[in-house]
C-alpha atoms as a PDB file:
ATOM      1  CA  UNK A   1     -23.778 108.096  39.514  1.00  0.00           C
ATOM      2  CA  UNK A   2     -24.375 105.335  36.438  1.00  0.00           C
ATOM      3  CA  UNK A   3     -20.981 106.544  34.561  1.00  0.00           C
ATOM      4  CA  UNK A   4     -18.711 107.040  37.441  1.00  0.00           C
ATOM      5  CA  UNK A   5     -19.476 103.018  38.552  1.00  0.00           C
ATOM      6  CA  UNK A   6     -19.370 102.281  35.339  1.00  0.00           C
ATOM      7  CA  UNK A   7     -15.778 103.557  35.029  1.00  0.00           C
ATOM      8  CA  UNK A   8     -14.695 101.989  38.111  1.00  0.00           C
ATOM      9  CA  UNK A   9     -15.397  98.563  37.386  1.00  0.00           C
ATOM     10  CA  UNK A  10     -13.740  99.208  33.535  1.00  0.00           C
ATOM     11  CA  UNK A  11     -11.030 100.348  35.278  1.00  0.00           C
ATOM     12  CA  UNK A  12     -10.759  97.604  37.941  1.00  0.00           C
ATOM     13  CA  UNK A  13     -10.934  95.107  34.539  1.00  0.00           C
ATOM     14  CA  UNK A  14      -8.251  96.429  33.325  1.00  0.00           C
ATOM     15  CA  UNK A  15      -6.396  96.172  36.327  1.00  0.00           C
ATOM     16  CA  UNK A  16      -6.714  92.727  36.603  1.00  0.00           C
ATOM     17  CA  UNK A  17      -6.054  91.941  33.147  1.00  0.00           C
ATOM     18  CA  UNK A  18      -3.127  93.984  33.702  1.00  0.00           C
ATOM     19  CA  UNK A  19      -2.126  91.746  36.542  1.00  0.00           C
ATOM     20  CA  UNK A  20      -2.864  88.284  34.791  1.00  0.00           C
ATOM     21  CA  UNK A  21      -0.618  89.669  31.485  1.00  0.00           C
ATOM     22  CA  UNK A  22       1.854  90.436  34.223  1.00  0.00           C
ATOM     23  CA  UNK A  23       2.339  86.959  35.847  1.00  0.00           C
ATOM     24  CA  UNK A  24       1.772  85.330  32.649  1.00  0.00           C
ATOM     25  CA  UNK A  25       4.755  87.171  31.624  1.00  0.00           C
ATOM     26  CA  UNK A  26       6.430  86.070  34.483  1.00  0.00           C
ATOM     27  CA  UNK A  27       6.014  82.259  34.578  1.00  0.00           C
ATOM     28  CA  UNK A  28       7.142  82.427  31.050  1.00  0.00           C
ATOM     29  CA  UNK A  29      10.111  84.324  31.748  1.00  0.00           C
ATOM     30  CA  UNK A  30      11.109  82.141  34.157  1.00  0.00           C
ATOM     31  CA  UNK A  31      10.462  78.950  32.055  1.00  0.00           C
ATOM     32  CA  UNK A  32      12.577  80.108  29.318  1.00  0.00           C
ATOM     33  CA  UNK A  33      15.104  80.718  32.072  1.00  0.00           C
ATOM     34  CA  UNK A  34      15.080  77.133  33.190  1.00  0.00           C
ATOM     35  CA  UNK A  35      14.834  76.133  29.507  1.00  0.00           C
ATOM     36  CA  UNK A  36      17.824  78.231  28.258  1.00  0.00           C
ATOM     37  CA  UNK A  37      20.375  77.123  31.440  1.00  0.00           C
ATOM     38  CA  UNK A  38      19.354  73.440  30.337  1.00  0.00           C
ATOM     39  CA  UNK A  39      19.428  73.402  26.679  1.00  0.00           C
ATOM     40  CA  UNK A  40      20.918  69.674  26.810  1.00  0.00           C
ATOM     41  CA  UNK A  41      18.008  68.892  29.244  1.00  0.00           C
ATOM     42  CA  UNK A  42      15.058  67.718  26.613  1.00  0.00           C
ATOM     43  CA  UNK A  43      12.855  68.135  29.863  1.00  0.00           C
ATOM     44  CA  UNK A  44      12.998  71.762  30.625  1.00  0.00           C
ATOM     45  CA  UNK A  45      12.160  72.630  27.078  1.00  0.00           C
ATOM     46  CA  UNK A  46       9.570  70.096  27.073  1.00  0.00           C
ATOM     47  CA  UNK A  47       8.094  72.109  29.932  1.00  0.00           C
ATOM     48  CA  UNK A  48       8.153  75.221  28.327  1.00  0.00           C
ATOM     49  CA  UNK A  49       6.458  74.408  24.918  1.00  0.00           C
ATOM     50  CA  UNK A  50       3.432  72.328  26.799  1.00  0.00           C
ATOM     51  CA  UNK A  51       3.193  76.157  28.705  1.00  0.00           C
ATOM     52  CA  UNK A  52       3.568  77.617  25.632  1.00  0.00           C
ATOM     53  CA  UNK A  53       0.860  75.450  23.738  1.00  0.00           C
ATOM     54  CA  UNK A  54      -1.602  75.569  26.480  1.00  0.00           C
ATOM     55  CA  UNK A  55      -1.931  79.389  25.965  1.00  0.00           C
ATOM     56  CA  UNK A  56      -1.624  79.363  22.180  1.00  0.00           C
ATOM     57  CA  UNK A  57       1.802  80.649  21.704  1.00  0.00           C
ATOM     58  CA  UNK A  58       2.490  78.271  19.115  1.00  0.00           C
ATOM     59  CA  UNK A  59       5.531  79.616  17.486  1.00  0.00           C
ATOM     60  CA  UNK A  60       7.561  79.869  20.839  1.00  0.00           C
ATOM     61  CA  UNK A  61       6.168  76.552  21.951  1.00  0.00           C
ATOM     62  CA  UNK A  62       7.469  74.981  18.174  1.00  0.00           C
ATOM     63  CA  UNK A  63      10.920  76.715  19.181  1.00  0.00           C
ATOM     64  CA  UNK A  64      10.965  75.040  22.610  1.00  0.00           C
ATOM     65  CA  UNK A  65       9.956  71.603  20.892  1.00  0.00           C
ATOM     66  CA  UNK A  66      12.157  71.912  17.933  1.00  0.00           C
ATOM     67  CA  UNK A  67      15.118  72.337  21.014  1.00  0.00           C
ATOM     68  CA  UNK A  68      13.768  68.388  22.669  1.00  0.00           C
ATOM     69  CA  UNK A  69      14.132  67.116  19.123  1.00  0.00           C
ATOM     70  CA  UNK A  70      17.824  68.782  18.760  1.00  0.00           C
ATOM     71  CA  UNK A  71      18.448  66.266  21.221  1.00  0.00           C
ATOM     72  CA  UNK A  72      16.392  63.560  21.100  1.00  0.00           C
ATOM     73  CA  UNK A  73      15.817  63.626  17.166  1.00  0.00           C
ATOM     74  CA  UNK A  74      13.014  60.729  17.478  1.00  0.00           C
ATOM     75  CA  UNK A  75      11.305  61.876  20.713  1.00  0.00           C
ATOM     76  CA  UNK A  76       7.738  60.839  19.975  1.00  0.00           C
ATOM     77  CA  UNK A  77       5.828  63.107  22.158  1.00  0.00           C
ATOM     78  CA  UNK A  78       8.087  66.136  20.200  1.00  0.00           C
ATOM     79  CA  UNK A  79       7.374  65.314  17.089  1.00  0.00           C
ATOM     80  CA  UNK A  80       3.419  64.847  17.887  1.00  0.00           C
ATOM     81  CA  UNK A  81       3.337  68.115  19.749  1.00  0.00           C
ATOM     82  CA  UNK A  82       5.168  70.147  17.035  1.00  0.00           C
ATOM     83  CA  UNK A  83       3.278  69.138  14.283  1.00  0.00           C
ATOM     84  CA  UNK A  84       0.101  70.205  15.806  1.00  0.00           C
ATOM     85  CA  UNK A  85       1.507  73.255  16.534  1.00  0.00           C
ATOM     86  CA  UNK A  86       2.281  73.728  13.581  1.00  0.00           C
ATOM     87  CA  UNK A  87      -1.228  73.056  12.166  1.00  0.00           C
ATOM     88  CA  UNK A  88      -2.564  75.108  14.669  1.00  0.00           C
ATOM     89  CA  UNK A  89      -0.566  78.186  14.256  1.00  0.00           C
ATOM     90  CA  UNK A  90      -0.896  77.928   9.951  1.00  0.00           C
ATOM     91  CA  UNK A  91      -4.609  77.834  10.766  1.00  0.00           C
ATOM     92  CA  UNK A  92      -4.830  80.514  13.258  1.00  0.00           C
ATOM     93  CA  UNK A  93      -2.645  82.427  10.413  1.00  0.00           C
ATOM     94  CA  UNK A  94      -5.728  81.408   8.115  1.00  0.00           C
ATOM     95  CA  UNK A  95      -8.278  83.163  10.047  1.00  0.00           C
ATOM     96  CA  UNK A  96      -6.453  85.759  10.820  1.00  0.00           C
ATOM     97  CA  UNK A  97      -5.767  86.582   7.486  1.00  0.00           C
ATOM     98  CA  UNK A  98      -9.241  86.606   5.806  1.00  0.00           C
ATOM     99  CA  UNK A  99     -10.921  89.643   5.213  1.00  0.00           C
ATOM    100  CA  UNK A 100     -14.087  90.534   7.585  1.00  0.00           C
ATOM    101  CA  UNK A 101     -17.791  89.847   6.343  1.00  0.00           C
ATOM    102  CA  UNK A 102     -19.747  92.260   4.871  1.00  0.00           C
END
C-alpha cells in the first residue's frame, strides 16, 4: 500500500536525521570538552569555533574565538574569523527577523 511506504521511508528520514543531530551533538560535546580542559591552549578553542562556523553556530563559534583572543589578543586568524561571524550571525538575525511575503 501507497501510504504505508510512504510512512516508512518518512519515518526512516527521521531516523537518520535523528542520528546525524545525535553525532553532531556529540563531536561538539566533545570539542567543547577539549576546549574547556585547555582554556590557556588558543588551539583547542581554535578548533572548536572553525567546527562551530562550519555548521553555522555562530554565536558559540564567536565564544570559542573570543577565548583564542583572551590569550593571544592580536591573533590574526581570531580576529578575521570573529568578525565574520559576527556579520554572519547579525545577518542571519536580519532574515530571520523580517516578516514573510504576502
Amino acid at each position: 500500500d501507497v501510504y504505508k511506504r510512504q510512512e516508512k521511508d518518512r519515518g526512516r528520514k527521521l531516523m537518520q536525521a535523528g542520528e546525524a543531530t545525535r553525532a553532531e551533538a556529540s563531536d561538539f560535546n566533545s570539542l567543547l570538552l577539549g576546549a574547556g580542559m585547555g582554556r590557556r591552549n588558543p588551539e583547542k578553542n581554535r578548533e572548536l569555533a572553525r567546527w562551530c562556523q562550519t555548521r553555522g553556530r555562530w554565536s558559540n563559534a564567536i565564544l570559542a574565538w573570543e577565548q583564542v583572543l583572551s590569550v593571544a589578543p592580536t591573533d590574526p586568524e581570531a580576529l578575521r574569523e570573529r568578525e565574520k561571524c559576527l556579520t554572519a550571525r547579525a545577518s542571519n538575525a536580519t532574515v530571520s527577523s523580517r516578516p514573510p511575503a504576502p
